[in-house]
PDB file of N, CA and C in Angstrom:
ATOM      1  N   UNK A   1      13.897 -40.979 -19.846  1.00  0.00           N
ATOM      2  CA  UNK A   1      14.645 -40.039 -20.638  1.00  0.00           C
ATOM      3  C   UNK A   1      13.832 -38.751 -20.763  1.00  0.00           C
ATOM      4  N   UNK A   2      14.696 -37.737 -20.467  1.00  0.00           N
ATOM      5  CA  UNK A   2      13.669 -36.612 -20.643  1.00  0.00           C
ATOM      6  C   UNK A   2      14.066 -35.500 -21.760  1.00  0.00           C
ATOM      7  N   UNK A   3      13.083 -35.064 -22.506  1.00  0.00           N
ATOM      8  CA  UNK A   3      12.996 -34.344 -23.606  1.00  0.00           C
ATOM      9  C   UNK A   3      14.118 -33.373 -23.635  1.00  0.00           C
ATOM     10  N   UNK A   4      14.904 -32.942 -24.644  1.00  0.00           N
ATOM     11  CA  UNK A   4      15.657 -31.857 -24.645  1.00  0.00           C
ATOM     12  C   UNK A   4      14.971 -30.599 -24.937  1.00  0.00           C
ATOM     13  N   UNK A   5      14.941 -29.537 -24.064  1.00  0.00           N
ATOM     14  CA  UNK A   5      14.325 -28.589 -24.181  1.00  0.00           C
ATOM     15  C   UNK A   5      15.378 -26.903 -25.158  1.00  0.00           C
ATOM     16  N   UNK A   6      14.517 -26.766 -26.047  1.00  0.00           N
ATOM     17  CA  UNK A   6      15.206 -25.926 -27.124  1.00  0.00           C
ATOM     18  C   UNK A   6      14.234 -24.573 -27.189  1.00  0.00           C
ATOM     19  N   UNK A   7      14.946 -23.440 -27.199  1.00  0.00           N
ATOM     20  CA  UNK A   7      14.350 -22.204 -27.634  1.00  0.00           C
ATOM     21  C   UNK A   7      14.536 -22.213 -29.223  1.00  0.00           C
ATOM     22  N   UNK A   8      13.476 -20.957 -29.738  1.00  0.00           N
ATOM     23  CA  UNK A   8      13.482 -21.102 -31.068  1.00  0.00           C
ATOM     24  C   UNK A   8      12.963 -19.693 -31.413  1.00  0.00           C
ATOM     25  N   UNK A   9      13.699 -18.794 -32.003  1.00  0.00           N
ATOM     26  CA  UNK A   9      12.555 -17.546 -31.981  1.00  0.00           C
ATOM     27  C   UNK A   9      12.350 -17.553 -33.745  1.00  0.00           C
ATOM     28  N   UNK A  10      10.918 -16.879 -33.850  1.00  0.00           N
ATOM     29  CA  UNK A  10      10.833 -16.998 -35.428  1.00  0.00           C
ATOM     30  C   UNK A  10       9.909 -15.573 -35.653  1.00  0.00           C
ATOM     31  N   UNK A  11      10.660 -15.433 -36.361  1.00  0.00           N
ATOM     32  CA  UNK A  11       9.752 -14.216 -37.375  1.00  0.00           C
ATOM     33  C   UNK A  11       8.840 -14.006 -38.407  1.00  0.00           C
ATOM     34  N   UNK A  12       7.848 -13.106 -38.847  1.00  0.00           N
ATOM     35  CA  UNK A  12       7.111 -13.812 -39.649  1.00  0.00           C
ATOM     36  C   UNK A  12       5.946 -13.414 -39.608  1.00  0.00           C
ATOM     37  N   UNK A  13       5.011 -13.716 -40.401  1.00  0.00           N
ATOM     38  CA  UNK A  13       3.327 -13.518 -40.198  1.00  0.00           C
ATOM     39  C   UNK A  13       3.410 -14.890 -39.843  1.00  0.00           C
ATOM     40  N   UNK A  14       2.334 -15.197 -38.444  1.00  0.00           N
ATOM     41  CA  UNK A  14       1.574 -16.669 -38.589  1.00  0.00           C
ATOM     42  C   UNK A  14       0.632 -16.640 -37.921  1.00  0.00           C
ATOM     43  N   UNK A  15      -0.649 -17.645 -38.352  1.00  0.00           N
ATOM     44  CA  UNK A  15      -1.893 -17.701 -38.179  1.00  0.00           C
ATOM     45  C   UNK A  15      -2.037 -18.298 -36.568  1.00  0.00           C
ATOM     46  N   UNK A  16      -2.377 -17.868 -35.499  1.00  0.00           N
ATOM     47  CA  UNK A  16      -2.527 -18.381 -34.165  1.00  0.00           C
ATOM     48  C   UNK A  16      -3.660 -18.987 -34.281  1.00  0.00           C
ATOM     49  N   UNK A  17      -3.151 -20.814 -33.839  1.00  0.00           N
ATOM     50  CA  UNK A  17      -4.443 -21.577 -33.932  1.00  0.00           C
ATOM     51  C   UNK A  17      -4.744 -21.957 -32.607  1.00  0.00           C
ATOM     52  N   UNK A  18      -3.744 -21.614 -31.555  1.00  0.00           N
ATOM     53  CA  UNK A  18      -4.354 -22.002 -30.246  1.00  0.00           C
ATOM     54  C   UNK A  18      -3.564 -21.285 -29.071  1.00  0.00           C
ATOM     55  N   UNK A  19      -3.759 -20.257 -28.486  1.00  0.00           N
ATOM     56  CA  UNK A  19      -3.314 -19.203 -27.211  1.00  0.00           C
ATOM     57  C   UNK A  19      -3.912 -19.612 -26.036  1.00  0.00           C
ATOM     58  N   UNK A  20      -3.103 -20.740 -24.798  1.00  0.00           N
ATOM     59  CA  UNK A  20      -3.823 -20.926 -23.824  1.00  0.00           C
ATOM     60  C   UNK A  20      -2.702 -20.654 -22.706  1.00  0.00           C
ATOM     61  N   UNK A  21      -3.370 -20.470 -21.148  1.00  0.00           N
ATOM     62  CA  UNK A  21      -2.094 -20.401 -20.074  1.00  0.00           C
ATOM     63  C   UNK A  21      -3.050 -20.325 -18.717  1.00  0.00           C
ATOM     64  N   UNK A  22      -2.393 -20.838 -17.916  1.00  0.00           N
ATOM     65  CA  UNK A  22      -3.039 -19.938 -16.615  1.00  0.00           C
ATOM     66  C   UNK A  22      -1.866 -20.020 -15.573  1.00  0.00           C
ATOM     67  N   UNK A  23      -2.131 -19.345 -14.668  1.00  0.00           N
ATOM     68  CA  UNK A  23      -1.522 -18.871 -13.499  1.00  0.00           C
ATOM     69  C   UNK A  23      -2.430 -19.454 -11.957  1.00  0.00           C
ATOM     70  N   UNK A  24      -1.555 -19.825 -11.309  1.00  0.00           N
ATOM     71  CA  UNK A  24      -2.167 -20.282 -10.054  1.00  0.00           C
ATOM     72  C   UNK A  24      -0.989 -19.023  -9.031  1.00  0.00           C
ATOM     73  N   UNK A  25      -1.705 -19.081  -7.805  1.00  0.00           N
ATOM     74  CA  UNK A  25      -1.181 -17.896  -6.623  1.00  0.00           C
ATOM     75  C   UNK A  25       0.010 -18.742  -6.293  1.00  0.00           C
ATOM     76  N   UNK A  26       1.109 -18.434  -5.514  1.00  0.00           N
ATOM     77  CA  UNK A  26       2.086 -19.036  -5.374  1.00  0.00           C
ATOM     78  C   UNK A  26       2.397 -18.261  -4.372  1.00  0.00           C
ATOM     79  N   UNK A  27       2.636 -18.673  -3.028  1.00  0.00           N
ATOM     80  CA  UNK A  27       3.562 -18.284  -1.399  1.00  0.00           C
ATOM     81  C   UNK A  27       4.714 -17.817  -1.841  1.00  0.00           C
ATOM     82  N   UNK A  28       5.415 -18.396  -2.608  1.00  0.00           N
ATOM     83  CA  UNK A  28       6.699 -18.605  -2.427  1.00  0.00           C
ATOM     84  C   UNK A  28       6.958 -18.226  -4.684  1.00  0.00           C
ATOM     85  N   UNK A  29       7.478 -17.201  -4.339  1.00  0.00           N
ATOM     86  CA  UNK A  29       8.404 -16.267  -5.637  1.00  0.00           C
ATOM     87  C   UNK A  29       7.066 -16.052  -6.837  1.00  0.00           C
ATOM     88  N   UNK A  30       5.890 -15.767  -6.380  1.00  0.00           N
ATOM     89  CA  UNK A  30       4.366 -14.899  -7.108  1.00  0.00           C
ATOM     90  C   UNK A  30       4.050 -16.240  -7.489  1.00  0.00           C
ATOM     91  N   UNK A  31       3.041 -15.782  -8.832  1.00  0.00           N
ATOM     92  CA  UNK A  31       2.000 -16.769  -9.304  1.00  0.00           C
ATOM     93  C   UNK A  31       3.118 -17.905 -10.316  1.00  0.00           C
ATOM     94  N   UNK A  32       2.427 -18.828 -10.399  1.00  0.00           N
ATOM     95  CA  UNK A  32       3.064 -20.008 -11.311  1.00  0.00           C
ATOM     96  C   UNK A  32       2.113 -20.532 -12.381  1.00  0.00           C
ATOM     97  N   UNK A  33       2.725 -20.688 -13.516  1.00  0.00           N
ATOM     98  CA  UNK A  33       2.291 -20.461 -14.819  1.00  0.00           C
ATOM     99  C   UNK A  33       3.109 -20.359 -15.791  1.00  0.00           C
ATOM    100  N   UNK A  34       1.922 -20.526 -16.941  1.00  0.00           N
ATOM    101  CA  UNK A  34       2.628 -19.946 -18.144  1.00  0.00           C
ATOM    102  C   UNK A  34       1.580 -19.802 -19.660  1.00  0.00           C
ATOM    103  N   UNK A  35       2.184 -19.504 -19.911  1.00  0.00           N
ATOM    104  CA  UNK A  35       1.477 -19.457 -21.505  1.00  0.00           C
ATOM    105  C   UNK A  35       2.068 -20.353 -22.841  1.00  0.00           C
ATOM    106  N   UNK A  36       1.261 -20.938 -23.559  1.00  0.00           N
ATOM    107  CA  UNK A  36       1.289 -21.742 -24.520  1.00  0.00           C
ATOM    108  C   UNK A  36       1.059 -21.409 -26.193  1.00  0.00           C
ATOM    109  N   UNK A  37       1.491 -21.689 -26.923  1.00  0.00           N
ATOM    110  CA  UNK A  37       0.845 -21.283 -28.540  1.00  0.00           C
ATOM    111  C   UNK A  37       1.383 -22.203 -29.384  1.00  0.00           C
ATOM    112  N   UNK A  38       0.272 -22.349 -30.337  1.00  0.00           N
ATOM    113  CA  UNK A  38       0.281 -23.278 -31.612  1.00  0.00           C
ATOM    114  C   UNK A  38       0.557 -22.299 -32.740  1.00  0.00           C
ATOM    115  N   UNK A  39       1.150 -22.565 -33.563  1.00  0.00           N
ATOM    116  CA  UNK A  39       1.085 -21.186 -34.358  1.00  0.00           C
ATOM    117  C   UNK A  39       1.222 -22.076 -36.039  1.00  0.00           C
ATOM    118  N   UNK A  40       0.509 -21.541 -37.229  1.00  0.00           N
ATOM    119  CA  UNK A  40       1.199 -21.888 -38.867  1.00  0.00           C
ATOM    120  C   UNK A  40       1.428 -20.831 -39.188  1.00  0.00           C
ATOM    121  N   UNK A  41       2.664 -21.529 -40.185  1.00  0.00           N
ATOM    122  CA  UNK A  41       3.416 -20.720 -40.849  1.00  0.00           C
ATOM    123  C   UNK A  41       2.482 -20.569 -42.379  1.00  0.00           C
ATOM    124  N   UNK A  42       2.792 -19.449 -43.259  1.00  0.00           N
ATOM    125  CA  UNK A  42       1.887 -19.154 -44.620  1.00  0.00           C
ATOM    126  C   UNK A  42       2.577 -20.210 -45.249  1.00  0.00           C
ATOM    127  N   UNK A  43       3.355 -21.038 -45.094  1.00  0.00           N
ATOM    128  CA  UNK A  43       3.846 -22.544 -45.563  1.00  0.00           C
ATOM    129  C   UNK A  43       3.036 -23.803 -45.084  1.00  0.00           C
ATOM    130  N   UNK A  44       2.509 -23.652 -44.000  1.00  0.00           N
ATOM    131  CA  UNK A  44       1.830 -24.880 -43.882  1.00  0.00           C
ATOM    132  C   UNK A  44       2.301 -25.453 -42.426  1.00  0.00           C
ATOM    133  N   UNK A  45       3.756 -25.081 -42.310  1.00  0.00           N
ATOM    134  CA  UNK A  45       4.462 -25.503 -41.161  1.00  0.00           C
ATOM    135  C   UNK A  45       3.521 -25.437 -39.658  1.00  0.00           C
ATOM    136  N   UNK A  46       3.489 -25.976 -38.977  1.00  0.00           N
ATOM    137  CA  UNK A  46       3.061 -25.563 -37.809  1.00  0.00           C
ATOM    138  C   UNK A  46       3.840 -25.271 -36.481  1.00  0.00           C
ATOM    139  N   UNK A  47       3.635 -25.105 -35.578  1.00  0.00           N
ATOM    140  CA  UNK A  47       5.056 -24.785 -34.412  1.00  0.00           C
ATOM    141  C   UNK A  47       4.293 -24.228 -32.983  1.00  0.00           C
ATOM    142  N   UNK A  48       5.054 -24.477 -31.967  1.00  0.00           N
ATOM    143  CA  UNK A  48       4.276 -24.270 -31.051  1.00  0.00           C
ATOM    144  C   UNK A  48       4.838 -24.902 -29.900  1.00  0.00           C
ATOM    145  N   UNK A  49       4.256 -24.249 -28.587  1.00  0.00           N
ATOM    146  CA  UNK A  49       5.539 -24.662 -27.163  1.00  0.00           C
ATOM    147  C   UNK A  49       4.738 -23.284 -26.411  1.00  0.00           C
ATOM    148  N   UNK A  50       5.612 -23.466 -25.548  1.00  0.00           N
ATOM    149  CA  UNK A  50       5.251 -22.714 -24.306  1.00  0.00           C
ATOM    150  C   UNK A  50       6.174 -20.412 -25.019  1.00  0.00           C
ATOM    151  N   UNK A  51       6.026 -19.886 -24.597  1.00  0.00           N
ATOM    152  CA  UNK A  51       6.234 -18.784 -24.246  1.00  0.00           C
ATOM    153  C   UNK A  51       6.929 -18.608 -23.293  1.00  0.00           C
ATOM    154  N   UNK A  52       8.267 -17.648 -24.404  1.00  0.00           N
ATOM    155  CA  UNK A  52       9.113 -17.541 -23.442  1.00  0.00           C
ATOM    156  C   UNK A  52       9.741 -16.481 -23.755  1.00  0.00           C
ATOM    157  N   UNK A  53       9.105 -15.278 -23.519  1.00  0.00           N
ATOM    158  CA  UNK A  53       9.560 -13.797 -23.683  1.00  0.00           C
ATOM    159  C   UNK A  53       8.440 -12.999 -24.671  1.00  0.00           C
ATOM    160  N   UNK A  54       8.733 -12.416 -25.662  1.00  0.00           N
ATOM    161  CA  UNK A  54       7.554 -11.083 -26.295  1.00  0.00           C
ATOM    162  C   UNK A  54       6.508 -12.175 -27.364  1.00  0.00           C
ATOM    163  N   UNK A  55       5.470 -11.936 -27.410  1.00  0.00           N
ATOM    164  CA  UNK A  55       4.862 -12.552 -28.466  1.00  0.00           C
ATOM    165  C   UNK A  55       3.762 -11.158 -29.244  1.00  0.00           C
ATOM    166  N   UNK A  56       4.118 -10.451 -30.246  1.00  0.00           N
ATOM    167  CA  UNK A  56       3.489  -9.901 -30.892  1.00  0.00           C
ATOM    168  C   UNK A  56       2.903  -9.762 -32.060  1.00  0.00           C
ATOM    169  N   UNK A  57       1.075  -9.480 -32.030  1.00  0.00           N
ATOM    170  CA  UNK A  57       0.307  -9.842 -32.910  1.00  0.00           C
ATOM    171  C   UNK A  57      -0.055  -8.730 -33.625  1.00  0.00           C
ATOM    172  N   UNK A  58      -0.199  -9.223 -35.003  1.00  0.00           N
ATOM    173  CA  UNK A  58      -0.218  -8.023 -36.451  1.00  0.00           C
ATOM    174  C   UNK A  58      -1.477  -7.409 -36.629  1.00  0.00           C
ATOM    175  N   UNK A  59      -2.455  -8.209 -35.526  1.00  0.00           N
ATOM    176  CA  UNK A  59      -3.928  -7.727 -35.801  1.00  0.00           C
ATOM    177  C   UNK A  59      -4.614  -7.744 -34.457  1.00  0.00           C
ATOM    178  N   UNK A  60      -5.882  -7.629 -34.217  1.00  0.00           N
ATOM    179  CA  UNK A  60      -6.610  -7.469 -32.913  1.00  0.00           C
ATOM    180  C   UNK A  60      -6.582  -9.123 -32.178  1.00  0.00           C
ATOM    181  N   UNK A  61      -6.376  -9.446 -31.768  1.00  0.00           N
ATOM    182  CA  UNK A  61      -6.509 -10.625 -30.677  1.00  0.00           C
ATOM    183  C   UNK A  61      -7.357 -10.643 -29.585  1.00  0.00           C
ATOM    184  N   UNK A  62      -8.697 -11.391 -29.806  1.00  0.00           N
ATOM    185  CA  UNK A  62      -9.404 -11.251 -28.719  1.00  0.00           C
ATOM    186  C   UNK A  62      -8.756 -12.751 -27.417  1.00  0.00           C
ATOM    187  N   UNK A  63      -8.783 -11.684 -26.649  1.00  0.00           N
ATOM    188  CA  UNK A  63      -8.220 -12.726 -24.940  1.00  0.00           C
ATOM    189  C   UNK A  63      -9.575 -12.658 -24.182  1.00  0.00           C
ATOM    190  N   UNK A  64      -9.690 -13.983 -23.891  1.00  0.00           N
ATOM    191  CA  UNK A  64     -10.489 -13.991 -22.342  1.00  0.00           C
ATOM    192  C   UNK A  64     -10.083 -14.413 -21.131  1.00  0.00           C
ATOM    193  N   UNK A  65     -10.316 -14.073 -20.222  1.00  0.00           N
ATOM    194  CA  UNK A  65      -9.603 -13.962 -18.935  1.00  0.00           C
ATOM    195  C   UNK A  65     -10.868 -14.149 -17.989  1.00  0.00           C
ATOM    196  N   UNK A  66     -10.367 -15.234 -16.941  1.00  0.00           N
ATOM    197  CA  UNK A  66     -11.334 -15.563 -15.521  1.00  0.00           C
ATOM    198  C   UNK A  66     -10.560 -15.805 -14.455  1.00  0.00           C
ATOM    199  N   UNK A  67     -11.276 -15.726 -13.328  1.00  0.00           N
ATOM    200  CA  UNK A  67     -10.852 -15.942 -12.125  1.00  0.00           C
ATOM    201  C   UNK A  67     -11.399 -17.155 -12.106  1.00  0.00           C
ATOM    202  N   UNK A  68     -10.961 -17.669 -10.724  1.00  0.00           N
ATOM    203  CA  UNK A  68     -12.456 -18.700 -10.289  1.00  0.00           C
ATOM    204  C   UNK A  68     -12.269 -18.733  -9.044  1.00  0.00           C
ATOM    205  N   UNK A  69     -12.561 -17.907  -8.165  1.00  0.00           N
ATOM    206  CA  UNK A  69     -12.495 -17.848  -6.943  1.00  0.00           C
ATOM    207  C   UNK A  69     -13.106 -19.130  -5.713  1.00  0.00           C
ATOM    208  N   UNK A  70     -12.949 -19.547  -5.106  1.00  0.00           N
ATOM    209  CA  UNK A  70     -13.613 -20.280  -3.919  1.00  0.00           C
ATOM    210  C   UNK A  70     -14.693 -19.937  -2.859  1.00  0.00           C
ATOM    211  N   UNK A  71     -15.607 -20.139  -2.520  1.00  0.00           N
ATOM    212  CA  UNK A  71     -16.537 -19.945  -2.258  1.00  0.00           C
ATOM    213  C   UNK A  71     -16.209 -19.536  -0.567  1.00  0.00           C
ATOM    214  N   UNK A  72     -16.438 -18.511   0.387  1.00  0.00           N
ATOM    215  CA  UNK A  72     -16.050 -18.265   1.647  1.00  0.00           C
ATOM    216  C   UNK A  72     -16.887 -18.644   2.168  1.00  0.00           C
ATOM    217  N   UNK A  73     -17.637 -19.590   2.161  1.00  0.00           N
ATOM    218  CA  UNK A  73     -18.465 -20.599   2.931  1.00  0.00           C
ATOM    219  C   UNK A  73     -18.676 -21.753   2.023  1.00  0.00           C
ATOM    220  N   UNK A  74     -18.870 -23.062   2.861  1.00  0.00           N
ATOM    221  CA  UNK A  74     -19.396 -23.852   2.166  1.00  0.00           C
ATOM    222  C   UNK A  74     -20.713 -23.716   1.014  1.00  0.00           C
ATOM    223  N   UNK A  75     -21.051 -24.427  -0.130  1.00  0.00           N
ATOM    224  CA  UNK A  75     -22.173 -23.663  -0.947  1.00  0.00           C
ATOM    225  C   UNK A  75     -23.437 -24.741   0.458  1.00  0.00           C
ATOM    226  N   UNK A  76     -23.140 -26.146   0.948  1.00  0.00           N
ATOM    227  CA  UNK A  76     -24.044 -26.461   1.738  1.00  0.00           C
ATOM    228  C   UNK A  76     -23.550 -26.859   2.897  1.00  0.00           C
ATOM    229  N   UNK A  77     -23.781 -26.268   3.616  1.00  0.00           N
ATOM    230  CA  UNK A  77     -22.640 -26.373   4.803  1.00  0.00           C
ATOM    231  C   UNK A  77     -23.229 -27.861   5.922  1.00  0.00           C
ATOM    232  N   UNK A  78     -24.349 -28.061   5.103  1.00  0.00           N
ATOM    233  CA  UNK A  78     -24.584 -29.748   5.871  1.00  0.00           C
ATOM    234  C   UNK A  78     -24.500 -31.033   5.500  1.00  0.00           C
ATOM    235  N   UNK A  79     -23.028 -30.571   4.257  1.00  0.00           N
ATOM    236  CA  UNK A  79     -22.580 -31.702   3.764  1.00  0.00           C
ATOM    237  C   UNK A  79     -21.136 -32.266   5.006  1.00  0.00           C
ATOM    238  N   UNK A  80     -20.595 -31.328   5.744  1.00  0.00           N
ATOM    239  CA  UNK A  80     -19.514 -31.442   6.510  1.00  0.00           C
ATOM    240  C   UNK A  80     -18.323 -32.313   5.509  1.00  0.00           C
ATOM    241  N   UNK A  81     -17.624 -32.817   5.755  1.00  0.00           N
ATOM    242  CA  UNK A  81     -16.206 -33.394   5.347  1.00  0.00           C
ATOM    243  C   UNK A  81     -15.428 -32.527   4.887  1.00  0.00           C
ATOM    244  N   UNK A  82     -14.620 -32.130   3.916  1.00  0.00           N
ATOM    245  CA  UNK A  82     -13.635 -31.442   4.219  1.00  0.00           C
ATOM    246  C   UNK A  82     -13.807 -30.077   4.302  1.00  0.00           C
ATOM    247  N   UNK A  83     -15.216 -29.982   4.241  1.00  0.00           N
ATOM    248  CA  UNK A  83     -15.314 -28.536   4.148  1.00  0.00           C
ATOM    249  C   UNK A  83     -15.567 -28.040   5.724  1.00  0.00           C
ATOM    250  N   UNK A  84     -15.786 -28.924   6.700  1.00  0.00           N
ATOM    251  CA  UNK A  84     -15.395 -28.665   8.057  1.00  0.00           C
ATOM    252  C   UNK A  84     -16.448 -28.552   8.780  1.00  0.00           C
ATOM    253  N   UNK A  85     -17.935 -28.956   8.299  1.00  0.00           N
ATOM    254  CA  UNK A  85     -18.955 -29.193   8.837  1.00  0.00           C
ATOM    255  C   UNK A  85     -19.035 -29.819   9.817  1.00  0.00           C
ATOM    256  N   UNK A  86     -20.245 -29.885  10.613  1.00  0.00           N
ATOM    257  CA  UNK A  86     -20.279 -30.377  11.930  1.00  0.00           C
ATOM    258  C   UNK A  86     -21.199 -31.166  11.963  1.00  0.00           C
ATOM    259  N   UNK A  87     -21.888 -31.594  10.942  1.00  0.00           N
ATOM    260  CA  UNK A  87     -22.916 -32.478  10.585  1.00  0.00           C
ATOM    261  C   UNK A  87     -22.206 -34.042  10.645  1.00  0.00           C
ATOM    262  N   UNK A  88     -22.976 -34.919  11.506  1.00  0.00           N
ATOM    263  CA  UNK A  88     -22.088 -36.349  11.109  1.00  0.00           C
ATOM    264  C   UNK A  88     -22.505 -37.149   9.575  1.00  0.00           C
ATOM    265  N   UNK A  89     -21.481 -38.167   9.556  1.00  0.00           N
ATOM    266  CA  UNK A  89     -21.895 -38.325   7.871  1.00  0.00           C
ATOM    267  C   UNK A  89     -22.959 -38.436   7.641  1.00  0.00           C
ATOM    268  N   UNK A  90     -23.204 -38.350   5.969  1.00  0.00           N
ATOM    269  CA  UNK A  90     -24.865 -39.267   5.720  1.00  0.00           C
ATOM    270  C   UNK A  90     -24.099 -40.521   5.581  1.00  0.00           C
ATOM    271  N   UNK A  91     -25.112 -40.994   5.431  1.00  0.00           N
ATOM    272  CA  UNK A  91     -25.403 -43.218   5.162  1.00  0.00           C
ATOM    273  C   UNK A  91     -26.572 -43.117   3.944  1.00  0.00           C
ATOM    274  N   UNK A  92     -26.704 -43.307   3.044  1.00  0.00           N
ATOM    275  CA  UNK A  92     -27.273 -43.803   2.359  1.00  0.00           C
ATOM    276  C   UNK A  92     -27.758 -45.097   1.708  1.00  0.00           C
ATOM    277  N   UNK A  93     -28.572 -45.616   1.461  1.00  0.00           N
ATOM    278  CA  UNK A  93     -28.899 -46.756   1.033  1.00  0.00           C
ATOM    279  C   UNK A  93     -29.509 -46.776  -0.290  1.00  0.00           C
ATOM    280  N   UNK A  94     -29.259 -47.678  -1.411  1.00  0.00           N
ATOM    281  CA  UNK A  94     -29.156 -48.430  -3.032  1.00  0.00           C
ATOM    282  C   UNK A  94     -29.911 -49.629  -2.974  1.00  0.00           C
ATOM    283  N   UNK A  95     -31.165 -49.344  -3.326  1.00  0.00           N
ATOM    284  CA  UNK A  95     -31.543 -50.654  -3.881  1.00  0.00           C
ATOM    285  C   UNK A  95     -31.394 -51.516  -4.935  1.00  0.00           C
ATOM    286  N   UNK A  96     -30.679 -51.096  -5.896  1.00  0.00           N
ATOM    287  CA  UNK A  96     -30.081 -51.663  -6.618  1.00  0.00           C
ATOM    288  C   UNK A  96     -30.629 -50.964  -8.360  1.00  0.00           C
ATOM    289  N   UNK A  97     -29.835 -51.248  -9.154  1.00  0.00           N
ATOM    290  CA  UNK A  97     -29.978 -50.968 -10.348  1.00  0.00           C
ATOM    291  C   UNK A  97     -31.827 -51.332 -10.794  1.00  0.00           C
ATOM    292  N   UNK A  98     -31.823 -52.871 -10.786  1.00  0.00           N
ATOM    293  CA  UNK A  98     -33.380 -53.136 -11.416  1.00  0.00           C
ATOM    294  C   UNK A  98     -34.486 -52.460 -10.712  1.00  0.00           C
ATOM    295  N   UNK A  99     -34.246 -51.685  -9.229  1.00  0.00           N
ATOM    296  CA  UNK A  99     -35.404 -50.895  -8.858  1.00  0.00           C
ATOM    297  C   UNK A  99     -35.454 -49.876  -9.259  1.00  0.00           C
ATOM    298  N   UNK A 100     -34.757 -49.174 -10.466  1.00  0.00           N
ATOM    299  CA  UNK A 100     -35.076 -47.302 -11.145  1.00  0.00           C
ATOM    300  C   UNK A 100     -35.683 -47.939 -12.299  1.00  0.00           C
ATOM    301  N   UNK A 101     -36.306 -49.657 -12.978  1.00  0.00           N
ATOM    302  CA  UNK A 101     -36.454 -49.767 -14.012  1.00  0.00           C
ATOM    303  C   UNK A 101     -37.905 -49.592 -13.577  1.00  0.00           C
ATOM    304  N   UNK A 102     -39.198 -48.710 -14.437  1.00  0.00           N
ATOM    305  CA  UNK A 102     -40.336 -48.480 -14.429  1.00  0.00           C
ATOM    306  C   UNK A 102     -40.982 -50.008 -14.083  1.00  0.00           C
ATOM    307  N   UNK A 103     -40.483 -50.476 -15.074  1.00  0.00           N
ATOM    308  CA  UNK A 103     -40.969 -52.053 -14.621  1.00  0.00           C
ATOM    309  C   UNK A 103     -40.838 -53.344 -13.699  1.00  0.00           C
ATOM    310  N   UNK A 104     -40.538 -53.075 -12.542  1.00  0.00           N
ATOM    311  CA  UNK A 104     -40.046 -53.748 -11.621  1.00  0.00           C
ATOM    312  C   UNK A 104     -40.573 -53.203 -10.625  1.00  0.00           C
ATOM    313  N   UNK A 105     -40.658 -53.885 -10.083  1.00  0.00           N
ATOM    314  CA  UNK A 105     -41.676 -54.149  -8.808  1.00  0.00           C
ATOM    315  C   UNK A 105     -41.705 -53.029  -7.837  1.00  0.00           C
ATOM    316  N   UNK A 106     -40.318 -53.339  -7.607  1.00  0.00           N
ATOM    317  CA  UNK A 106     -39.660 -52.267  -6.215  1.00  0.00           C
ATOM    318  C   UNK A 106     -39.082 -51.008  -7.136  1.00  0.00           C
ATOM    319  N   UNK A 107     -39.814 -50.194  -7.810  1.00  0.00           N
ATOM    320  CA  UNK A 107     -39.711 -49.278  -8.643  1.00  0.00           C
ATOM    321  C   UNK A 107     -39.336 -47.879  -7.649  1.00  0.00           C
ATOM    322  N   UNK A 108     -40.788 -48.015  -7.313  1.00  0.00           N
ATOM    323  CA  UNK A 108     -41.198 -46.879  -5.665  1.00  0.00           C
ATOM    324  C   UNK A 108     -40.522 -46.361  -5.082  1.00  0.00           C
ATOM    325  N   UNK A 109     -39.526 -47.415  -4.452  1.00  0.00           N
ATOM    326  CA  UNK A 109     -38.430 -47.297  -3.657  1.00  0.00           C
ATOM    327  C   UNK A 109     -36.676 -47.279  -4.109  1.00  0.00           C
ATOM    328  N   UNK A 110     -36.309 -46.619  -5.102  1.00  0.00           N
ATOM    329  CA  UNK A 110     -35.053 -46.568  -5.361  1.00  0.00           C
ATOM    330  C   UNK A 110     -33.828 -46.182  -4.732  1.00  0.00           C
ATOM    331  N   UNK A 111     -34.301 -44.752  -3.879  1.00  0.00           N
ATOM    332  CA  UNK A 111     -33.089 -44.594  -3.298  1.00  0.00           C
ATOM    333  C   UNK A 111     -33.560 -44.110  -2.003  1.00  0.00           C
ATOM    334  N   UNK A 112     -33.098 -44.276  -1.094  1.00  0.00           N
ATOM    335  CA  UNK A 112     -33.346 -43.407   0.295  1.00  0.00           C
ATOM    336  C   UNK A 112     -32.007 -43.092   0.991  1.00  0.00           C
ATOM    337  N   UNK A 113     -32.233 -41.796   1.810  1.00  0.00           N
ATOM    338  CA  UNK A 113     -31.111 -40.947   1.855  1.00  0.00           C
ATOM    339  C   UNK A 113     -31.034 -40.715   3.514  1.00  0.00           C
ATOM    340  N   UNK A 114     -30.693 -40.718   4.669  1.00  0.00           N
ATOM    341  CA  UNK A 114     -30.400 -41.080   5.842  1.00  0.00           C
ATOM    342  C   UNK A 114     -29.571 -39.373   6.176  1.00  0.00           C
ATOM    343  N   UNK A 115     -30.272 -38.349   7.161  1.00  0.00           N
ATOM    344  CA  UNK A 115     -28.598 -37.798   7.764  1.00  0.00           C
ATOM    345  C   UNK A 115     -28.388 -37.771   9.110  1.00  0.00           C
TER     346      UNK A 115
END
């Protein structure tokens, strides 16, 4: 069963307790996204949903805003797999949990790494 979805516009002073959204690039009709808000009312009420047309604030609103771009090379390019390296896999080998304990024998030897 899926939720009935309702607009609601309200007027008013209210205290913004949570402004979040992002946008991803989109091929096909721009970026996709949206924006979100929690909002109380000077009653106590609370309310909140997605954004869906003007939202205007009575005082300064600090926004932060990031990218996060992808890196145009691998950051180690001799890890290969999907990043398209040409390195064949590593193999690694685990000696097991009780050899990282200080006290055990085969302490020395915990992990060794193969490429």
């Amino acid at each position: 069963m899926r939720p009935e979805i309702t607009s609601k516009r309200s007027n008013g002073l209210f205290d913004i307790l949570s402004l979040s959204g992002s946008f991803l690039p989109s091929e096909i009709g721009g970026p996709q996204g949206g924006v979100s808000v929690l909002l109380a009312g000077r009653d106590g009420r609370v309310l909140g949903g997605a954004v869906a047309g003007v939202l205007i604030s009575a005082s300064p609103v600090q926004v932060i805003v990031s990218t996060i771009t992808p890196p145009a090379t691998p950051l180690n390019p001799n890890l290969g797999g999907a990043t398209g390296g040409n390195s064949p896999p590593s193999r690694g080998t685990y000696s097991g949990l009780s050899s990282l304990l200080p006290s055990h024998p085969k302490s020395k030897r915990s992990i060794r790494h193969e490429v």
